[in-house]
PDB file of N, CA and C in Angstrom:
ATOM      1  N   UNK A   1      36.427  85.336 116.988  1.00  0.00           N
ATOM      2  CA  UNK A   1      36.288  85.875 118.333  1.00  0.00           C
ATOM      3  C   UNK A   1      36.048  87.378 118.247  1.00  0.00           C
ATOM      4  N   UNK A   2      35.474  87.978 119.096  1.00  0.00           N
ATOM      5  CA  UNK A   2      34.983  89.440 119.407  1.00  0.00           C
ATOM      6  C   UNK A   2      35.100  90.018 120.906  1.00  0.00           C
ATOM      7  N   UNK A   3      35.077  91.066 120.754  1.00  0.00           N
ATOM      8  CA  UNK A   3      34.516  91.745 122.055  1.00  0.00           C
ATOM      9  C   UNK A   3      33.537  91.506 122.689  1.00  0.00           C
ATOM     10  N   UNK A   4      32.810  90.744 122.582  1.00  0.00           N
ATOM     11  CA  UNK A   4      31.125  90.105 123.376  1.00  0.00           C
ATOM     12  C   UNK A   4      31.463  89.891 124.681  1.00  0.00           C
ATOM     13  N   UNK A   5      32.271  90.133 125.832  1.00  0.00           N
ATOM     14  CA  UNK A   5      32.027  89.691 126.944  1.00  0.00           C
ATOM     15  C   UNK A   5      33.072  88.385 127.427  1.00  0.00           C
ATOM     16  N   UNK A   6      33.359  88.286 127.955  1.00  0.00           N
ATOM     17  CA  UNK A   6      34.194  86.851 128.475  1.00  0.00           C
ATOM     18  C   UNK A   6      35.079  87.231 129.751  1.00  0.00           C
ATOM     19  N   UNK A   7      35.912  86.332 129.178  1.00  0.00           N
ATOM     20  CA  UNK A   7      36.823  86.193 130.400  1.00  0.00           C
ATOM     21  C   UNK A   7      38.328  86.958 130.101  1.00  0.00           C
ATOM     22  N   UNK A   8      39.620  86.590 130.755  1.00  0.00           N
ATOM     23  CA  UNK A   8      40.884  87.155 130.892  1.00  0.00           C
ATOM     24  C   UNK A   8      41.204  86.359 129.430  1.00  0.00           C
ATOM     25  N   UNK A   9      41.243  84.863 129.981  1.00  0.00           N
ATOM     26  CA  UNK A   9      41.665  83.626 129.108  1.00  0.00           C
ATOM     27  C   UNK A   9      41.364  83.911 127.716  1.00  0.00           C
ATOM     28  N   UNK A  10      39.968  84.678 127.148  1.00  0.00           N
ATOM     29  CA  UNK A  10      39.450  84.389 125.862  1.00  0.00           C
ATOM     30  C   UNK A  10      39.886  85.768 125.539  1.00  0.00           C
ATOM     31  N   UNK A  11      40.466  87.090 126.451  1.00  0.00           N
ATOM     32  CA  UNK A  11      41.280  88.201 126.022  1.00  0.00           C
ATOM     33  C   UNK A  11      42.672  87.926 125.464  1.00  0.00           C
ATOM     34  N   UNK A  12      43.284  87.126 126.121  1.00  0.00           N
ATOM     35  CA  UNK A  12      44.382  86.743 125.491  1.00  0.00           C
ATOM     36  C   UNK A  12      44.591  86.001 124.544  1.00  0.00           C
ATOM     37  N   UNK A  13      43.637  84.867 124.333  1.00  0.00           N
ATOM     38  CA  UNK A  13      43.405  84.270 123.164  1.00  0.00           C
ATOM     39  C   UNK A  13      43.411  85.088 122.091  1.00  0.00           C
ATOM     40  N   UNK A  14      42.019  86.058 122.202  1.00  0.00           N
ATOM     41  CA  UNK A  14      42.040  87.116 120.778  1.00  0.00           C
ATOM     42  C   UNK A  14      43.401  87.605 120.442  1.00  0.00           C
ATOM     43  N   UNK A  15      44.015  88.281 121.607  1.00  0.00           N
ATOM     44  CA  UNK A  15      45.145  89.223 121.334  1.00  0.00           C
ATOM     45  C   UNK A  15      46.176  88.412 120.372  1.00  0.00           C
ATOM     46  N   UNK A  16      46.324  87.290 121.104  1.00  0.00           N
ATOM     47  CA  UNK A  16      47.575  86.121 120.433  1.00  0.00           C
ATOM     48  C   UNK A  16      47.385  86.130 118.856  1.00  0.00           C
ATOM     49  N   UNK A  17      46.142  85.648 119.194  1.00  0.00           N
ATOM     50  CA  UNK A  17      45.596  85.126 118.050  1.00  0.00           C
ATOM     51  C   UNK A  17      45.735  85.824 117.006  1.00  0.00           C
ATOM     52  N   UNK A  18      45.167  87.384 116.524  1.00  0.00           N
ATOM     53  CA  UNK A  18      45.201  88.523 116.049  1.00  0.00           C
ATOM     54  C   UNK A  18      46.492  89.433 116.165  1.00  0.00           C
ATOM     55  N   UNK A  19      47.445  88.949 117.060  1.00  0.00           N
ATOM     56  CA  UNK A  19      48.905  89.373 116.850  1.00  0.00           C
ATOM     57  C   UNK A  19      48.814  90.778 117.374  1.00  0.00           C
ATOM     58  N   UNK A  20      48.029  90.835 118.226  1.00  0.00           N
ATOM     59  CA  UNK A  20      47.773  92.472 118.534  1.00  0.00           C
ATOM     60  C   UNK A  20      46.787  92.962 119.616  1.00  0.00           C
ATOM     61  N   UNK A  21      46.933  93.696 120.217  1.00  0.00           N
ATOM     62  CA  UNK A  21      45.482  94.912 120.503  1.00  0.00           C
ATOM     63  C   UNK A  21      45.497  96.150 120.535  1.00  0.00           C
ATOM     64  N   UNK A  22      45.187  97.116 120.152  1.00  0.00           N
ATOM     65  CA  UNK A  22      44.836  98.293 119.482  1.00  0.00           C
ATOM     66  C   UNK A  22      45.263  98.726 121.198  1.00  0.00           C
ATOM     67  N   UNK A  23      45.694 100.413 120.337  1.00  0.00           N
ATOM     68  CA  UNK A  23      46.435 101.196 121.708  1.00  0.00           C
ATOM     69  C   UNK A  23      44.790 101.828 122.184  1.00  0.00           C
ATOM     70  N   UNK A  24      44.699 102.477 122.920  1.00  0.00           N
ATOM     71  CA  UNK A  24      43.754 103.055 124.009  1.00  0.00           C
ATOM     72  C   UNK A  24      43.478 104.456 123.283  1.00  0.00           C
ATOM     73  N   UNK A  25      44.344 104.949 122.637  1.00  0.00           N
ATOM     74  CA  UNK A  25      43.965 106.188 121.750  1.00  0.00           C
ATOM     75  C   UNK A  25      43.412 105.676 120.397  1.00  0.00           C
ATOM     76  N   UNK A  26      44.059 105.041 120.115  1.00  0.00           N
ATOM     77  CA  UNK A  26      43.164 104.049 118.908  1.00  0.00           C
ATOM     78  C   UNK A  26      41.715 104.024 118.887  1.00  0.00           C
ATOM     79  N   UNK A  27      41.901 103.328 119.961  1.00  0.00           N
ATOM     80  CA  UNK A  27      40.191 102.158 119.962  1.00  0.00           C
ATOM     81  C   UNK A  27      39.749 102.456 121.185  1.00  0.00           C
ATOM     82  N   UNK A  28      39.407 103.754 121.960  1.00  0.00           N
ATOM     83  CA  UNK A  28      38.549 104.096 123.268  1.00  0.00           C
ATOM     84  C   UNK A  28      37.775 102.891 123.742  1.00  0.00           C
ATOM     85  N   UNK A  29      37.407 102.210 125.167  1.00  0.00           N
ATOM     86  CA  UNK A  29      36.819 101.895 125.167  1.00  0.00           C
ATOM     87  C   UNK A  29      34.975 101.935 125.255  1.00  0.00           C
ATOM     88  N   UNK A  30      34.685 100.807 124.803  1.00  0.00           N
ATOM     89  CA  UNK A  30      32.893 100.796 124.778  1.00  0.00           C
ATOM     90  C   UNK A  30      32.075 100.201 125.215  1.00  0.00           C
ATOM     91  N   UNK A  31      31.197 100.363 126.252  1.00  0.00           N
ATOM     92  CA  UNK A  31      30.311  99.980 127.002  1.00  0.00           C
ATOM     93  C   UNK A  31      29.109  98.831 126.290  1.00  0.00           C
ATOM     94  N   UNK A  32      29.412  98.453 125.083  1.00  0.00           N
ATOM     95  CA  UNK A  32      28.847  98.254 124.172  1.00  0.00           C
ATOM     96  C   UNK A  32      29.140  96.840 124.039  1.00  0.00           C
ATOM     97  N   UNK A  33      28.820  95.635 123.238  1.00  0.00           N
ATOM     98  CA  UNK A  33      28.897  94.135 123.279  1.00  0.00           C
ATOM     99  C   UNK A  33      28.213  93.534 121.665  1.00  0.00           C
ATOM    100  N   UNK A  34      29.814  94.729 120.917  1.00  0.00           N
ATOM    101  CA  UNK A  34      29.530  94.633 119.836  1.00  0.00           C
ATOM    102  C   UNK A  34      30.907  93.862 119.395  1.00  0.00           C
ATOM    103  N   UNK A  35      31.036  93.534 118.005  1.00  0.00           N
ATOM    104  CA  UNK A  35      32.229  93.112 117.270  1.00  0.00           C
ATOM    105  C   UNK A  35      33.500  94.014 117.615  1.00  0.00           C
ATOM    106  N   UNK A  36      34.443  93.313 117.664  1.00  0.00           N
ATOM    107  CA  UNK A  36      35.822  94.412 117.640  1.00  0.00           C
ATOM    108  C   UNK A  36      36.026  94.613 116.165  1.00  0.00           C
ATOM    109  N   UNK A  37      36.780  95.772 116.487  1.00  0.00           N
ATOM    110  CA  UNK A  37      37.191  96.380 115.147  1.00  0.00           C
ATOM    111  C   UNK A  37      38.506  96.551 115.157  1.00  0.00           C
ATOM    112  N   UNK A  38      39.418  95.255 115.378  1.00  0.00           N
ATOM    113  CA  UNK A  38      40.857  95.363 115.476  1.00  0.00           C
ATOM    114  C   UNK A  38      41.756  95.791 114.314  1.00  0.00           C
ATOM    115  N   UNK A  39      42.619  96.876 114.422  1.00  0.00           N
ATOM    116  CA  UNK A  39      43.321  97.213 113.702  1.00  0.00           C
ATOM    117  C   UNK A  39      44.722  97.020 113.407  1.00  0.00           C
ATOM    118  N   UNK A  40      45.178  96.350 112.347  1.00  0.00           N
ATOM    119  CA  UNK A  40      46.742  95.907 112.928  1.00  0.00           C
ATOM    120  C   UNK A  40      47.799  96.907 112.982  1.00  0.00           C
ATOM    121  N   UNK A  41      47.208  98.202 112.016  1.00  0.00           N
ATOM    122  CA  UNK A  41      48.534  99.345 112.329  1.00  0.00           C
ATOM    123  C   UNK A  41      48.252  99.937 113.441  1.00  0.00           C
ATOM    124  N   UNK A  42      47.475 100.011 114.343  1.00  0.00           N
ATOM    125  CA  UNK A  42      47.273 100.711 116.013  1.00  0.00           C
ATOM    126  C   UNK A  42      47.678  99.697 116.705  1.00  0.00           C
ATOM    127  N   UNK A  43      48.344  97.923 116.656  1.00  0.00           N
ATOM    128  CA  UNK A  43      48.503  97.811 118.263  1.00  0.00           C
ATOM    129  C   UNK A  43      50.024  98.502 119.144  1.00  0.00           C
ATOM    130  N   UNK A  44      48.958  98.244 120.216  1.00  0.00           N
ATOM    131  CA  UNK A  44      49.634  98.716 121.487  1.00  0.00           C
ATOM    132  C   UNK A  44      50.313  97.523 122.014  1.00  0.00           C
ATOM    133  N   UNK A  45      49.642  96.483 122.035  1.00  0.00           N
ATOM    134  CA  UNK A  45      50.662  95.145 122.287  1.00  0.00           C
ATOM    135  C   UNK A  45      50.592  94.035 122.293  1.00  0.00           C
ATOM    136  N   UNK A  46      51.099  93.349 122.606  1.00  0.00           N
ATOM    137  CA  UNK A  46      50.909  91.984 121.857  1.00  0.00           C
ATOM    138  C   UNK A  46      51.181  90.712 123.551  1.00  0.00           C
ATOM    139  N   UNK A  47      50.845  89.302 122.790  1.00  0.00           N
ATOM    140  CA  UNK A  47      50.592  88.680 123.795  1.00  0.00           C
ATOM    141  C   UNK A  47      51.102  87.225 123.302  1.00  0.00           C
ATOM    142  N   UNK A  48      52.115  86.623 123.315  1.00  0.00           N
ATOM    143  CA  UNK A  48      52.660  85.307 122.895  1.00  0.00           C
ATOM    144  C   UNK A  48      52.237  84.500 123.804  1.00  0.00           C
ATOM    145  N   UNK A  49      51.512  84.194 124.975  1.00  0.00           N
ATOM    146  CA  UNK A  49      51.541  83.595 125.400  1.00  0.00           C
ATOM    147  C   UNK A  49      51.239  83.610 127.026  1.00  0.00           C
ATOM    148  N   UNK A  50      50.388  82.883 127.753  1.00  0.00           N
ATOM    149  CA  UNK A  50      49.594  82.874 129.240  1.00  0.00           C
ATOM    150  C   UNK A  50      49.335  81.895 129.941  1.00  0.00           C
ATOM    151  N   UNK A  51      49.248  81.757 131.022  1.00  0.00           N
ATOM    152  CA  UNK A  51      49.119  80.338 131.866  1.00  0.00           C
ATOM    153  C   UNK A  51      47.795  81.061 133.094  1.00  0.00           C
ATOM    154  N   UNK A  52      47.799  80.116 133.350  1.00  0.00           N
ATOM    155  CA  UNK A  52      46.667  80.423 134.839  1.00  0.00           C
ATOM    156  C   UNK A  52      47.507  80.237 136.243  1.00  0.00           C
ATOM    157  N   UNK A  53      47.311  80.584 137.148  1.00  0.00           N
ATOM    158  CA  UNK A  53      47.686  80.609 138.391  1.00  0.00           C
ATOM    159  C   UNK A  53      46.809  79.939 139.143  1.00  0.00           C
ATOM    160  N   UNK A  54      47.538  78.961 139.909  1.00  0.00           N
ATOM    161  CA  UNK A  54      46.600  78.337 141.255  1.00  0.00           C
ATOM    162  C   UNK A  54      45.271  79.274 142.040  1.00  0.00           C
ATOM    163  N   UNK A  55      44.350  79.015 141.995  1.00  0.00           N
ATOM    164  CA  UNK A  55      43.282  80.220 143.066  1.00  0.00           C
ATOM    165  C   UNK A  55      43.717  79.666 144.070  1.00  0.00           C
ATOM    166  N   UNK A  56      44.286  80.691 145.191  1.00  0.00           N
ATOM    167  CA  UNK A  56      44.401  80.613 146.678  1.00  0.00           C
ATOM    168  C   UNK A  56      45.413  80.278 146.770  1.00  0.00           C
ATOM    169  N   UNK A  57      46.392  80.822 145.987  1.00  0.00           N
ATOM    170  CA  UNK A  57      47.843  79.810 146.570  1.00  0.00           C
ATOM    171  C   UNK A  57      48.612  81.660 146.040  1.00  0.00           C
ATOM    172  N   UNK A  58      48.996  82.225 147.386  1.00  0.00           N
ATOM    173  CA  UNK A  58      50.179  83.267 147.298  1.00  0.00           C
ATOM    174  C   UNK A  58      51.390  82.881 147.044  1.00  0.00           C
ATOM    175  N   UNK A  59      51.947  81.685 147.296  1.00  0.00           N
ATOM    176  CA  UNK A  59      53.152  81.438 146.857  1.00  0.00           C
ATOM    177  C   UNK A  59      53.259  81.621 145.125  1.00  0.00           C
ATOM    178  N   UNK A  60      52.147  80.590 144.800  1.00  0.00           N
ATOM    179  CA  UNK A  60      52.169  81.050 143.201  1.00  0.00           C
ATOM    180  C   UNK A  60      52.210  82.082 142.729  1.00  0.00           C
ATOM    181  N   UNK A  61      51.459  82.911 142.988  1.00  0.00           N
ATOM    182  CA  UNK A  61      50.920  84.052 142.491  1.00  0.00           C
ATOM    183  C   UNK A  61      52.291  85.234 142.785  1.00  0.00           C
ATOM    184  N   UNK A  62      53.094  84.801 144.472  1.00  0.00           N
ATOM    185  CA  UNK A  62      54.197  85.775 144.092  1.00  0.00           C
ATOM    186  C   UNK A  62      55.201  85.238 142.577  1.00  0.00           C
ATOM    187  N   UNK A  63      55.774  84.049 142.988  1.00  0.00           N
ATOM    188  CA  UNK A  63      56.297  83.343 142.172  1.00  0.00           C
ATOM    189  C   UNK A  63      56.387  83.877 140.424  1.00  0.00           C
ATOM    190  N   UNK A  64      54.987  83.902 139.979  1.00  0.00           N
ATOM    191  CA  UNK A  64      54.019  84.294 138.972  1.00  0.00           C
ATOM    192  C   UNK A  64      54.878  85.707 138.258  1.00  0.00           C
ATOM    193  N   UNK A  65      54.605  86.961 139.449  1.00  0.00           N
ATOM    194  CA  UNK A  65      55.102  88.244 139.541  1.00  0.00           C
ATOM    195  C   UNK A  65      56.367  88.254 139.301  1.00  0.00           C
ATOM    196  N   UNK A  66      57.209  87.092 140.280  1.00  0.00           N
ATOM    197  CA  UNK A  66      58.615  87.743 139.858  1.00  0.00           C
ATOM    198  C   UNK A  66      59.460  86.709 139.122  1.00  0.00           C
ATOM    199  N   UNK A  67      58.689  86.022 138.114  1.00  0.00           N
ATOM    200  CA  UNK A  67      59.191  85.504 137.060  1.00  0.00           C
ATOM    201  C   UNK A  67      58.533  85.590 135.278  1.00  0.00           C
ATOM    202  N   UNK A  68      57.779  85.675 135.509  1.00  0.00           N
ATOM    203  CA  UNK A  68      56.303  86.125 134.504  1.00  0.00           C
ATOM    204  C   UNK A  68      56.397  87.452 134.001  1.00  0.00           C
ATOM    205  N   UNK A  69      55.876  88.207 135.023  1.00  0.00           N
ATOM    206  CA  UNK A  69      55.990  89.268 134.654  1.00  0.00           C
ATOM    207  C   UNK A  69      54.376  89.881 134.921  1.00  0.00           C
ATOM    208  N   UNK A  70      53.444  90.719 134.386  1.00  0.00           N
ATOM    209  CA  UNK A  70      52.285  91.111 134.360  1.00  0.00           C
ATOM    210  C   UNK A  70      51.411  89.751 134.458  1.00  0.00           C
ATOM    211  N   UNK A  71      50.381  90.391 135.732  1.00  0.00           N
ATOM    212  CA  UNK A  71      49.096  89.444 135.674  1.00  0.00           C
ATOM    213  C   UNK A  71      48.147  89.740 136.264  1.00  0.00           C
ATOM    214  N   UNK A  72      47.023  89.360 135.625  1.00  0.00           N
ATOM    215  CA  UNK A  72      45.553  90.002 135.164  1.00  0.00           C
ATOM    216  C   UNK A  72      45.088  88.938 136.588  1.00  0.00           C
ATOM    217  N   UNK A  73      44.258  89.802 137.399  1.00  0.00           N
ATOM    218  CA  UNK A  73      43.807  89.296 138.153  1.00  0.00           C
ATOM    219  C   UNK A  73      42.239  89.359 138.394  1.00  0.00           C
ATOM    220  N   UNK A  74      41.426  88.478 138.692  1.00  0.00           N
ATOM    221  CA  UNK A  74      39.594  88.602 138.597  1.00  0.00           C
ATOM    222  C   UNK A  74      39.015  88.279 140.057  1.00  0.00           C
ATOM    223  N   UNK A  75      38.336  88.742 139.975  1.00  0.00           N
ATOM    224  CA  UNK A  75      37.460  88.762 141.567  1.00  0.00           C
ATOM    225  C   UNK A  75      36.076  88.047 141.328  1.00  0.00           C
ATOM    226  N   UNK A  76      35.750  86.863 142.523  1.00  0.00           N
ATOM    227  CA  UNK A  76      34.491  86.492 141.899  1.00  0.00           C
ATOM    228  C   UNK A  76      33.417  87.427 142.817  1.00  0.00           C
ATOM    229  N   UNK A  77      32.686  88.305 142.313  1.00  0.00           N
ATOM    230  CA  UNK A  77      31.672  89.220 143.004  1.00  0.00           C
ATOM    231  C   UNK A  77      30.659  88.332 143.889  1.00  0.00           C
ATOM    232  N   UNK A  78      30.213  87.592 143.241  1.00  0.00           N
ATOM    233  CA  UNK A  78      29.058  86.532 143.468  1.00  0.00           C
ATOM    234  C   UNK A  78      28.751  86.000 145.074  1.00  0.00           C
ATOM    235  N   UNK A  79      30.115  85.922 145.699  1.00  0.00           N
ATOM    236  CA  UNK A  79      29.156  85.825 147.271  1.00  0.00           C
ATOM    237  C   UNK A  79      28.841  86.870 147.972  1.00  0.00           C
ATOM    238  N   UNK A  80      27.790  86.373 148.726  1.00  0.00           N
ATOM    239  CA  UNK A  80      26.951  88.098 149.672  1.00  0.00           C
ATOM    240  C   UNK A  80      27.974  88.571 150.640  1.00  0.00           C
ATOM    241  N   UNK A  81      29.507  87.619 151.077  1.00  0.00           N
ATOM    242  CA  UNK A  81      30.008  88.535 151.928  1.00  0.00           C
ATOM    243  C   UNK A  81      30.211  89.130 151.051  1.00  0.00           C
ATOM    244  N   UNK A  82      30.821  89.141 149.661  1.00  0.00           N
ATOM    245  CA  UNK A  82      32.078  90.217 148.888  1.00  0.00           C
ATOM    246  C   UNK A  82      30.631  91.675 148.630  1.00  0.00           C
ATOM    247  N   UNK A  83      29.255  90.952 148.100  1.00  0.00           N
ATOM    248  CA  UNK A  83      28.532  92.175 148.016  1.00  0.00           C
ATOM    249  C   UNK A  83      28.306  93.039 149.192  1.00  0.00           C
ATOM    250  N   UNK A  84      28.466  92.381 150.664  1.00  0.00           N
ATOM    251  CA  UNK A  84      27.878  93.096 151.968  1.00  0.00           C
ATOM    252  C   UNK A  84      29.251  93.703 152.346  1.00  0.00           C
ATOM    253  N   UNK A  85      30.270  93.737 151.563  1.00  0.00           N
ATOM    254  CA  UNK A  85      31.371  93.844 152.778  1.00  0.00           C
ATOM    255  C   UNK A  85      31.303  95.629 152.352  1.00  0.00           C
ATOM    256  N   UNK A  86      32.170  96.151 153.791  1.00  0.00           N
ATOM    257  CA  UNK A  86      31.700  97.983 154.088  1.00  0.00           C
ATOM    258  C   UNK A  86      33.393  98.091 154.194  1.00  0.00           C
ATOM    259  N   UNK A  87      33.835  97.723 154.606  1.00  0.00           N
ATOM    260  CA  UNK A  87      35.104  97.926 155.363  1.00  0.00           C
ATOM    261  C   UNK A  87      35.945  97.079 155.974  1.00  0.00           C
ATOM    262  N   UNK A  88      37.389  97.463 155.892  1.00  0.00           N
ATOM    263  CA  UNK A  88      38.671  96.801 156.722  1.00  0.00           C
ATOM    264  C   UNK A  88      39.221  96.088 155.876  1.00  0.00           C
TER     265      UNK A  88
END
């Protein structure tokens, strides 16, 4: 696995997987959609483990927060309201 692009799911995979991800002073990020160059004496932190959350369900998602702990959340851009929207 690499840096090429993906999703949340295949971020955490790597991290698990590789026991790590490099701190932010380490490894700047890069606009780029090249190989990672993971280092195991720079990580910043680590990841045992992730689940998915229901889409559209707030109960979960509080639930999620105050038992879980941190969670990565994604927006799908793709419909013309989310591109047309101005305000409110």
């Amino acid at each position: 696995m690499g840096c090429i692009g993906g999703e949340a799911d295949q971020a955490f995979q790597y991290i698990k997987y590789n026991g790590g991800i490099d701190t932010e002073d380490s490894y700047p990020y890069e606009s780029d959609d090249n190989r990672c160059r993971f280092n195991a004496t720079t990580v910043g932190a680590t990841v045992t483990g992730f689940t998915d959350i229901q889409s559209k369900n707030e109960s979960a998602l509080q639930e999620a927060v105050a038992s879980i702990g941190p969670i990565s959340v994604a927006i799908d851009s793709s419909h013309t309201s989310f591109q047309l929207y101005k305000q409110g």
